[in-house]
Every structure is written in structure tokens, then in C-alpha cells.
C-alpha atoms as a PDB file:
ATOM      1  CA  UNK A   1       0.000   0.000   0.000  1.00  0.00           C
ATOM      2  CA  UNK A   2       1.409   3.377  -0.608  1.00  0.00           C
ATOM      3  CA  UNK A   3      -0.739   6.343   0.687  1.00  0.00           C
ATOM      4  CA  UNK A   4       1.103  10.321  -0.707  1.00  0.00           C
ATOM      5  CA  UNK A   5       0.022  13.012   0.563  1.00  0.00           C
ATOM      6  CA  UNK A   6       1.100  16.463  -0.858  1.00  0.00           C
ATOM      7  CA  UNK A   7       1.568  19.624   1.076  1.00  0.00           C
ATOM      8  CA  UNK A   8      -0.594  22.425   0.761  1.00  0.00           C
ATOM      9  CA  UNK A   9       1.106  25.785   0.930  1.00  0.00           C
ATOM     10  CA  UNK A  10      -2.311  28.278   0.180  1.00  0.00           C
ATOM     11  CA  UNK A  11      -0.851  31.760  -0.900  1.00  0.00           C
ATOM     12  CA  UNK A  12      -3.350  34.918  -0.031  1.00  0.00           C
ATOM     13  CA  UNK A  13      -2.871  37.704  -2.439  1.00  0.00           C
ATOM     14  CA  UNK A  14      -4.571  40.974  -0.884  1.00  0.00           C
ATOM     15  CA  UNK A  15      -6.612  42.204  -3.627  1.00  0.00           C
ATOM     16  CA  UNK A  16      -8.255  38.780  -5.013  1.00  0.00           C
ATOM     17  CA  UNK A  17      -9.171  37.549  -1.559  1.00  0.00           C
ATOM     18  CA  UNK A  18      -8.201  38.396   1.931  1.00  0.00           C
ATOM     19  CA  UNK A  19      -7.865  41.892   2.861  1.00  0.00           C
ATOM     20  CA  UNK A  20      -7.519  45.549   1.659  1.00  0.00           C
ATOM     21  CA  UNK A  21      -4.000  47.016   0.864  1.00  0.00           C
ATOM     22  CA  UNK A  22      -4.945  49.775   3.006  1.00  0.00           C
ATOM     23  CA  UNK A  23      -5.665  47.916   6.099  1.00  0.00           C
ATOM     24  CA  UNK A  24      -2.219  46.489   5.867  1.00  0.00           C
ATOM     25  CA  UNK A  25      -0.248  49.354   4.795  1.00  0.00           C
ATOM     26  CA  UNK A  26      -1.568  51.042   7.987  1.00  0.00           C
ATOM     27  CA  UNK A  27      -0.841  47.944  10.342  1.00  0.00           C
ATOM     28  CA  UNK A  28       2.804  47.926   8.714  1.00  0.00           C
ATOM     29  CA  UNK A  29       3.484  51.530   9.177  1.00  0.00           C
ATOM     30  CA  UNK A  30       2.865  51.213  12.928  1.00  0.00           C
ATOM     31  CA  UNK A  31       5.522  49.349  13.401  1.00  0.00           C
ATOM     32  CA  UNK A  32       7.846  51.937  11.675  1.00  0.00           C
ATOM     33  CA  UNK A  33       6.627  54.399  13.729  1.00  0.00           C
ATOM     34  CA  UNK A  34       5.707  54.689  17.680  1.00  0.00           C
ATOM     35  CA  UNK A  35       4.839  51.032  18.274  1.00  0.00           C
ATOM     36  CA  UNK A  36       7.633  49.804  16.341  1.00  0.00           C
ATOM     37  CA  UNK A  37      10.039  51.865  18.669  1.00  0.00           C
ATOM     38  CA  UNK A  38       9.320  49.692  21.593  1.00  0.00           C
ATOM     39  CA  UNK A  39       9.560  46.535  19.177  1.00  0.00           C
ATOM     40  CA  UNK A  40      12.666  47.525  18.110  1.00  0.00           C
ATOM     41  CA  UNK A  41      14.018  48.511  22.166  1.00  0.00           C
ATOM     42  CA  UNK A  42      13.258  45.145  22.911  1.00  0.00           C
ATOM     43  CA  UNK A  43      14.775  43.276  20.665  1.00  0.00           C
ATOM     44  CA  UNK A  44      18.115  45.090  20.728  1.00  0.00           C
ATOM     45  CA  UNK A  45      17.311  44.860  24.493  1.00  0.00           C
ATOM     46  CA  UNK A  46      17.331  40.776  23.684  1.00  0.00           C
ATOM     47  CA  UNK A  47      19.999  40.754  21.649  1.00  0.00           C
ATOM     48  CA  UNK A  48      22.385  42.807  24.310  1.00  0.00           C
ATOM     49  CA  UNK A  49      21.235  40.081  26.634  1.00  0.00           C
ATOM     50  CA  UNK A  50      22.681  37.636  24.068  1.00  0.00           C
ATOM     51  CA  UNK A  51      26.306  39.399  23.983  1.00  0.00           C
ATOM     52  CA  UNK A  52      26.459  38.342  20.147  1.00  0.00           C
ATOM     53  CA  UNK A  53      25.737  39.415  16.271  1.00  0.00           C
ATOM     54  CA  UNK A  54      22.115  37.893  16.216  1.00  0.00           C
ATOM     55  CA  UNK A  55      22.028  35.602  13.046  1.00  0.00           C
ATOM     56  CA  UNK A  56      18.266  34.947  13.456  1.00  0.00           C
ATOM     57  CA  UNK A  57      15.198  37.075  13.533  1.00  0.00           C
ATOM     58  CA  UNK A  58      13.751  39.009  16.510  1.00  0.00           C
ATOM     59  CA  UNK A  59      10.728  39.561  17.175  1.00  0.00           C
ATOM     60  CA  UNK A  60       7.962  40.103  20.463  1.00  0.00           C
ATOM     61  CA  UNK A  61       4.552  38.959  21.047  1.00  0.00           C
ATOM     62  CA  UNK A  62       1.303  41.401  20.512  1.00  0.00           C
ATOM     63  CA  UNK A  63      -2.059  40.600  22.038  1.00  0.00           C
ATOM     64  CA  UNK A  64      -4.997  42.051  20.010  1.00  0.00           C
ATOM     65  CA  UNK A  65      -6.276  43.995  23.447  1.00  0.00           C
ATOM     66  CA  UNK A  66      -2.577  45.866  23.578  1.00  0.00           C
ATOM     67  CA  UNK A  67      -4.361  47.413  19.874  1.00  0.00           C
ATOM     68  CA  UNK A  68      -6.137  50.471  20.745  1.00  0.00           C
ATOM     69  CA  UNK A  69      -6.502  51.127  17.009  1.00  0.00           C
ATOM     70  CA  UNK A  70      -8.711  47.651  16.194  1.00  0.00           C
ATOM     71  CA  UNK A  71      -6.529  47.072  13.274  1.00  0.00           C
ATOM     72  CA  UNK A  72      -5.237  43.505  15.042  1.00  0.00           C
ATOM     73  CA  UNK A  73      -8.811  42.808  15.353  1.00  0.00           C
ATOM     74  CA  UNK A  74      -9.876  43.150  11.924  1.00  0.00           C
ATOM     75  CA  UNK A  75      -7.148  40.975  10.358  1.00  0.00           C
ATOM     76  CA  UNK A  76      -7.885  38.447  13.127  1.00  0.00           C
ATOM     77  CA  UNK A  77     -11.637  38.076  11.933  1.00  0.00           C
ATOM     78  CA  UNK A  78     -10.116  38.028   8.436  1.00  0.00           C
ATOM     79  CA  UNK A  79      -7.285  35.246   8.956  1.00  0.00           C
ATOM     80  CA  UNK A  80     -10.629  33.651  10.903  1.00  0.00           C
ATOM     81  CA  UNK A  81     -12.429  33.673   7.241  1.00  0.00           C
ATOM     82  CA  UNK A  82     -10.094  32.806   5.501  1.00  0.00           C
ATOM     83  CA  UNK A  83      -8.680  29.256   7.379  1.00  0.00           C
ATOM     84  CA  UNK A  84     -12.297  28.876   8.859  1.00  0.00           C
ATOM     85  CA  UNK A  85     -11.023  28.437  12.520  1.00  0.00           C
ATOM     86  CA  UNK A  86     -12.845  30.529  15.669  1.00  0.00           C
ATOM     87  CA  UNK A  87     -10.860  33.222  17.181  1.00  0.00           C
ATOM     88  CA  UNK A  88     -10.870  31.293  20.762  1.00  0.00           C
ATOM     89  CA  UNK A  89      -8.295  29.185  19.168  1.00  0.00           C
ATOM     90  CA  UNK A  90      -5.341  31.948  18.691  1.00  0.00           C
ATOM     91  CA  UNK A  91      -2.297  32.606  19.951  1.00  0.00           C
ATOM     92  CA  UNK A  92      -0.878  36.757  20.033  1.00  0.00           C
ATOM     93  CA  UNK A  93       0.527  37.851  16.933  1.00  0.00           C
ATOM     94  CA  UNK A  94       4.301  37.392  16.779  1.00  0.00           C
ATOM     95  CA  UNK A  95       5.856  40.518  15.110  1.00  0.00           C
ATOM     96  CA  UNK A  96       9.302  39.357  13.427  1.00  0.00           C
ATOM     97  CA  UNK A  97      11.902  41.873  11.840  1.00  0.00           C
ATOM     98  CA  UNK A  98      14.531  40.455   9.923  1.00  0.00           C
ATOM     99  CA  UNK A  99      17.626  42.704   8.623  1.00  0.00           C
ATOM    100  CA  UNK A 100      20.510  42.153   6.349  1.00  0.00           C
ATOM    101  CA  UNK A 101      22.032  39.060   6.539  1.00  0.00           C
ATOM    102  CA  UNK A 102      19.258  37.557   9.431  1.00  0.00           C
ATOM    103  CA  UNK A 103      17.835  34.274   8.472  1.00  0.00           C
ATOM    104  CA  UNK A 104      15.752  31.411  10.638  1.00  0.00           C
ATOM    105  CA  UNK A 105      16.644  28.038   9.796  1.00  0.00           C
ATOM    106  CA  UNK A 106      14.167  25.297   8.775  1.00  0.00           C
ATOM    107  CA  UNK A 107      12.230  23.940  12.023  1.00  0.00           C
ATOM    108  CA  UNK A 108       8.631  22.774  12.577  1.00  0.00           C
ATOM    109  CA  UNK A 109       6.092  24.985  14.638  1.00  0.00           C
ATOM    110  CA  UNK A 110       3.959  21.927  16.332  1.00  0.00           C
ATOM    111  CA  UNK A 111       5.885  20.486  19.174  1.00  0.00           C
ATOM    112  CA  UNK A 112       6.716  16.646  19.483  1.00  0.00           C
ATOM    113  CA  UNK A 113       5.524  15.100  22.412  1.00  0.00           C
ATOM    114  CA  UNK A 114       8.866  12.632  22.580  1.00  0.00           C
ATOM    115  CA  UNK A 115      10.370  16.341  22.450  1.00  0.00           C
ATOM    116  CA  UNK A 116       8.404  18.347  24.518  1.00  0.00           C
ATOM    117  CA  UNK A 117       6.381  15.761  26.426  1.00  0.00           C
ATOM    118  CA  UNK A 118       2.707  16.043  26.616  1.00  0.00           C
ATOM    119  CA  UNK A 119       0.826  18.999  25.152  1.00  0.00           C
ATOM    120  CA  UNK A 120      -2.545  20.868  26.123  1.00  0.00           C
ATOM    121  CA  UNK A 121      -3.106  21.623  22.943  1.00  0.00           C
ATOM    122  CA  UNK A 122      -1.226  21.411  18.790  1.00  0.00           C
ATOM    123  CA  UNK A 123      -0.022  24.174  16.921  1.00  0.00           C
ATOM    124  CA  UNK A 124      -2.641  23.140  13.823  1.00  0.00           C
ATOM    125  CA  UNK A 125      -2.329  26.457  11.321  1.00  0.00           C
ATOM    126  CA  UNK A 126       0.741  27.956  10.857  1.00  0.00           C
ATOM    127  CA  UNK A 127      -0.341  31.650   9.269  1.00  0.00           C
ATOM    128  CA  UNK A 128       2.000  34.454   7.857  1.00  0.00           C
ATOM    129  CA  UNK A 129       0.862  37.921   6.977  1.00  0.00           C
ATOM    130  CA  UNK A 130       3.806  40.139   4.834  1.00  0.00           C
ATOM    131  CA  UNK A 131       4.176  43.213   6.608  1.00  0.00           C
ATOM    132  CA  UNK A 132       6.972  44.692   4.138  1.00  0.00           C
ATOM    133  CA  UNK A 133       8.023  43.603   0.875  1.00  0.00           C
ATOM    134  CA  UNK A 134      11.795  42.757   0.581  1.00  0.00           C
ATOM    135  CA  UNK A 135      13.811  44.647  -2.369  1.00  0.00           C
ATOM    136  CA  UNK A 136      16.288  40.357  -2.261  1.00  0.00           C
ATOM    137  CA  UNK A 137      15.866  37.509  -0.500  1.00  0.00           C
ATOM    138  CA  UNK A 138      14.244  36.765   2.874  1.00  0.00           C
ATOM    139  CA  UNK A 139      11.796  34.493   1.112  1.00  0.00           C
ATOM    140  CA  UNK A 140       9.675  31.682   3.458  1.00  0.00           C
ATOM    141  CA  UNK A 141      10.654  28.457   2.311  1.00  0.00           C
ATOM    142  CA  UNK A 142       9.816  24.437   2.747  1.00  0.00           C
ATOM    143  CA  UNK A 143      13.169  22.733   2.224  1.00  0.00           C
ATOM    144  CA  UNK A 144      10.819  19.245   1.365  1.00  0.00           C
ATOM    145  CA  UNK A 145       9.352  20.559  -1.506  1.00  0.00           C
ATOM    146  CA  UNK A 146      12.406  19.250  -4.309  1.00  0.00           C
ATOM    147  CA  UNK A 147      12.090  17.195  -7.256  1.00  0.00           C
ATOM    148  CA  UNK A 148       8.411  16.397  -6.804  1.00  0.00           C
ATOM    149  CA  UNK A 149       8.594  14.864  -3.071  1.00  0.00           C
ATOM    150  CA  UNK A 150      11.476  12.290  -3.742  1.00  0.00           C
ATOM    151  CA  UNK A 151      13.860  13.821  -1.490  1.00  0.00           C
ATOM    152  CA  UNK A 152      12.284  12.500   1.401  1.00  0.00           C
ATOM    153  CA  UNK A 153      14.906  10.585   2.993  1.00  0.00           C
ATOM    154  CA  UNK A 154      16.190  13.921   5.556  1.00  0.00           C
ATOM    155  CA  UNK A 155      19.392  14.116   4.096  1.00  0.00           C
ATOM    156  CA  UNK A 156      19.027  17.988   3.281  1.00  0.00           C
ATOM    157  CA  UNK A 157      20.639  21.119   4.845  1.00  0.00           C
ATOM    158  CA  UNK A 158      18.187  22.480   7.136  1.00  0.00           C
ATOM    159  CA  UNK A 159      20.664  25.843   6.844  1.00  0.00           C
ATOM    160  CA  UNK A 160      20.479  25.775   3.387  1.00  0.00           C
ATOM    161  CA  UNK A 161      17.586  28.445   1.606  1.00  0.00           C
ATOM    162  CA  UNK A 162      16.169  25.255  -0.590  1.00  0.00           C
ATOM    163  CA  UNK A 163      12.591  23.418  -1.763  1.00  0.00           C
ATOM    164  CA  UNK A 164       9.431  26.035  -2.477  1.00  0.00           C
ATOM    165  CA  UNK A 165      10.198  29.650  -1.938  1.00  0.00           C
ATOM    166  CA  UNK A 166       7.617  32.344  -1.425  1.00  0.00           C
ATOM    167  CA  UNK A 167       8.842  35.829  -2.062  1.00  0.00           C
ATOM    168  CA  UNK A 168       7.395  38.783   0.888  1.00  0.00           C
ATOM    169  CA  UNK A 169       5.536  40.881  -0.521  1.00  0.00           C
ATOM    170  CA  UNK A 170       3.376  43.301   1.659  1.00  0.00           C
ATOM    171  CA  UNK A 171      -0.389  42.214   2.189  1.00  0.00           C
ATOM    172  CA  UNK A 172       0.146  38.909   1.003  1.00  0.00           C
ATOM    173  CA  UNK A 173      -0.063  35.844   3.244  1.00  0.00           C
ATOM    174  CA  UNK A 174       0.201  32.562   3.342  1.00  0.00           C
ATOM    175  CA  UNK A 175      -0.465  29.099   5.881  1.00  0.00           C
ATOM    176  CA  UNK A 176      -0.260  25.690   5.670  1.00  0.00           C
ATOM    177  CA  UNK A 177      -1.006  22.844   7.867  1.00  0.00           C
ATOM    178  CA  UNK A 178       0.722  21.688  11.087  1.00  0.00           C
ATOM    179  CA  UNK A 179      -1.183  18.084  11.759  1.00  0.00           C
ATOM    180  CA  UNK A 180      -2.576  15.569   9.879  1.00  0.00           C
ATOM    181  CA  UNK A 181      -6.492  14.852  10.149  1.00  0.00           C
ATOM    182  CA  UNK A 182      -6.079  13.069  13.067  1.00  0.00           C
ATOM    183  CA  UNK A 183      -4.143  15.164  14.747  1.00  0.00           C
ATOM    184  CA  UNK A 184      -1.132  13.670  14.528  1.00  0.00           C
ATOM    185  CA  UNK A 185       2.153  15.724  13.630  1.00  0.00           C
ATOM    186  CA  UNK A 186       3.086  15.905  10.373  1.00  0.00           C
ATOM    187  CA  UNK A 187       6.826  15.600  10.316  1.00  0.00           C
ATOM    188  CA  UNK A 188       8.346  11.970   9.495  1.00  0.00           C
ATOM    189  CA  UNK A 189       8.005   9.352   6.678  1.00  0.00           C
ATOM    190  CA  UNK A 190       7.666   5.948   7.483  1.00  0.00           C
ATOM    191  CA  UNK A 191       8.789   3.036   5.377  1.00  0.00           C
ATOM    192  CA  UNK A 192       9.241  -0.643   5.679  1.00  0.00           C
ATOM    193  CA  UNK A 193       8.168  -4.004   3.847  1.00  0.00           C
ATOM    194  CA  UNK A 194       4.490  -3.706   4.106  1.00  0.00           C
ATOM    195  CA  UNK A 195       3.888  -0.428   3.528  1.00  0.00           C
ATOM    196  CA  UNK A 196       4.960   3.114   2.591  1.00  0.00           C
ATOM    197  CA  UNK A 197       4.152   6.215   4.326  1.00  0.00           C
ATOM    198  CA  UNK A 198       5.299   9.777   2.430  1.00  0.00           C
ATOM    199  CA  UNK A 199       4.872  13.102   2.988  1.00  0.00           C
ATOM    200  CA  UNK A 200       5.300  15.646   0.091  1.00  0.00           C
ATOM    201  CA  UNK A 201       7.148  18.879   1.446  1.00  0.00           C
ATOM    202  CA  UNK A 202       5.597  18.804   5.280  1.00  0.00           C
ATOM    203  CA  UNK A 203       5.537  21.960   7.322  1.00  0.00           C
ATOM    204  CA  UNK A 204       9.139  22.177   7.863  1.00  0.00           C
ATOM    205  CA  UNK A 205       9.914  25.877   6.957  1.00  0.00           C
ATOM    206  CA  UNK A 206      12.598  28.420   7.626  1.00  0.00           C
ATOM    207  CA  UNK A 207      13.182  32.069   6.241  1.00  0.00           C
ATOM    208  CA  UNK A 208      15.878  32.600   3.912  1.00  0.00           C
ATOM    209  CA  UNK A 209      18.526  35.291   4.542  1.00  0.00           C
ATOM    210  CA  UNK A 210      17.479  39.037   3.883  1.00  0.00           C
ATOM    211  CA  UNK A 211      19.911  39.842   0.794  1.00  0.00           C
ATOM    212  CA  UNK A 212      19.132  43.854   0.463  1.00  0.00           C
ATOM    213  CA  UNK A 213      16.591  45.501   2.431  1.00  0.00           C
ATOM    214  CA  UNK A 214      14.350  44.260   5.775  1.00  0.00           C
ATOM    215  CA  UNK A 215      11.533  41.825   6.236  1.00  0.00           C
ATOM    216  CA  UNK A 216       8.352  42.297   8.311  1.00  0.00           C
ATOM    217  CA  UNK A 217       6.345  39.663   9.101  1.00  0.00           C
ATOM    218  CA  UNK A 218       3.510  39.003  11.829  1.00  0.00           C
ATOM    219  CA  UNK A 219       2.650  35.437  12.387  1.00  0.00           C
ATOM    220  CA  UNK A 220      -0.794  34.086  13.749  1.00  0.00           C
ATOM    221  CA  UNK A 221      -0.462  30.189  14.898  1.00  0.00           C
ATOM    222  CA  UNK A 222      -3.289  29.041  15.239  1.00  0.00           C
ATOM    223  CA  UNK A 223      -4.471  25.795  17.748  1.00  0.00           C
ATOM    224  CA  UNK A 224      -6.071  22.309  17.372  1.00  0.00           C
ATOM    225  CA  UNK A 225      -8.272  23.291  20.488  1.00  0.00           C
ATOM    226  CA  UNK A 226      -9.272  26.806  22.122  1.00  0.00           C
ATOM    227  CA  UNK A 227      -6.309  28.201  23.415  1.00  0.00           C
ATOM    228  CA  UNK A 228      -4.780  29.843  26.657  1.00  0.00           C
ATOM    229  CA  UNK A 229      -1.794  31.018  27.793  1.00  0.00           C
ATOM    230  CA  UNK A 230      -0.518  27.305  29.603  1.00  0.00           C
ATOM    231  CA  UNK A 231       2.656  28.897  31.005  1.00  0.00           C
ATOM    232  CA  UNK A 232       1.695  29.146  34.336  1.00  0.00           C
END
């Protein structure tokens, strides 16, 4: 028996289907402006803490009640159209800056029980909303997605910028899926004598490096089962 399953990466351009240029252009310029002064004091506040050249993104969480302006609020009910999943099931935004030469390497968002023992609750939607456009590089990438799903076996380079690319560009989004149907993560191929088991591209993912210019991005994940803050 051999059962394939393709990855679906679902690419939201602003105008055909999800949300007005506007909307986001105004959202994005926040974070240029006053709000994005106290992003940026905290993440050079992080990476002081870190006593090195930060080679990754940085990036702070943003609850929609910390919006006065409602504009978090709007492109919540919008994401909520658009993957069909209640609001009760969100986590904050995640605002992410990435400058010139700042990268994050392939990984997976849900987390593996034999990793991270048992969990309250799966990271099921992974959704990304383009703040900025970027002028080279910093595109989202699945490393899996090569020569039509044969390059299955994990001998990649999860540094390497490989697989399907998706280039920023501001108001577009995308997400894909964390878990299978059953709620099971979506991260290994199984084979053996009786059967084979493949998964074309999975939701492994990383960012590419920013080549010329900086990358916004705010990311929504969204949960298997309504969700609260378990950190406690």
C-alpha cells in the first residue's frame, strides 16, 4: 500500500481575496513608527542580553487587546475567514523583523511530544501575513518541496535556503497545515516491507537570509483546540 500526501502551501494575495492594501499598509506603518520603537528597544534589548551578532530574527509577542486602534482585530476576523477556525483558538501575533544578513533556519512549529512531552493543545495552522516587501531575498521556504517529493529521505541542509520559496511581498499571506487529520504531527516518513508512508514537502519551513533591504512579518499560529496562555 502506498498512501502520498502532498503539502498544501495556500498563498493569499490581498486584492483577489483576503484583505484591503490599506488595512495592511496602515498595520505595517505602525511598526515603523511609535509602536515599532518599543519593538525595536526590545529586541536590541534581547539581543544585548545575548552578547552576540544575532544571526536569526527578533521579534515580540502582541495581544490584540494591547491594539487600541482595532486594526489587530480586523485581520484576526479576516485570517478567521479565511482558514475557517474561531478566534478562541489563537495565539498573540508574533511581530518578526529580519535585517541584512538575518535568516531562521528550517524547524517545525507543532511540538513533538517525545520532544516536549505532553501537550494541552497542537499548533494546527501555521499563518504568515507580509508586513513589508523585501527589495532580495528573505523568502519563506519548505526545504521538502524538491524534485516532486522524492527527497524524502532527511538528508538535506536544514541551513540551506532550498525546496518552495515564497517571495514577501506586503499584504500577502500565506499558511499551511501543522497536523494531519487526526491530529497527529506531520513531520516523518515511514517506510518498511508492508507499507509506505510519504509526505510531500511537510511543514518544515525556515526564512531565507534578507539579501538587500528588511523583512516584516507578523505570524498568527493558530491551535487544534481553544487556546490559553498554559505557562503558568
Amino acid at each position: 500500500m502506498s498512501i502520498e500526501r502532498i503539502c498544501i502551501v495556500l498563498l493569499l494575495r490581498d486584492e483577489i481575496l483576503l484583505w484591503q492594501r490599506e488595512e495592511v499598509r496602515l498595520f505595517s506603518a505602525r511598526f515603523r513608527q511609535e509602536d515599532r520603537k518599543l519593538i525595536l528597544w526590545n529586541m536590541e534589548k534581547l539581543e544585548m542580553a545575548l552578547s552576540l551578532t544575532f544571526p536569526f530574527s527578533t521579534g515580540v509577542f502582541i495581544g490584540v487587546d494591547e491594539d487600541k486602534s482595532g486594526i489587530l482585530a480586523a485581520i484576526e476576523e479576516k485570517i478567521a475567514k479565511a482558514t475557517r477556525i474561531p478566534i478562541s483558538h489563537y495565539e498573540s501575533f508574533n511581530i518578526l523583523r529580519y535585517q541584512l544578513g538575518q535568516k531562521y533556519d528550517s524547524h517545525y512549529d507543532a511540538f513533538n511530544p517525545a520532544e516536549y512531552g505532553p501537550q494541552k493543545s497542537q499548533r494546527l495552522v501555521s499563518f504568515l501575513l507580509y508586513l513589508s516587501s523585501v527589495e532580495e531575498g528573505g523568502e519563506t521556504m519548505f526545504p521538502f518541496e524538491v524534485q516532486n517529493g522524492k527527497d524524502m529521505n532527511g538528508s538535506y541542509g536544514y541551513q540551506k535556503c532550498i525546496g518552495l520559496k515564497v517571495k514577501p511581498r506586503q499584504g500577502d499571506a500565506i499558511f499551511f497545515y501543522n497536523l494531519f487529520p487526526n491530529g497527529t504531527i506531520d513531520q516523518a516518513s515511514v517506510s518498511d516491507n508492508k507499507k509506505q508512508f510519504r509526505t510531500y514537502c511537510r511543514p518544515l519551513h525556515g526564512s531565507c537570509p534578507v539579501m538587500k533591504g528588511e523583512k516584516w512579518v507578523a505570524t498568527k499560529w493558530i491551535r487544534d483546540q481553544p487556546y490559553e496562555d498554559y505557562a503558568d
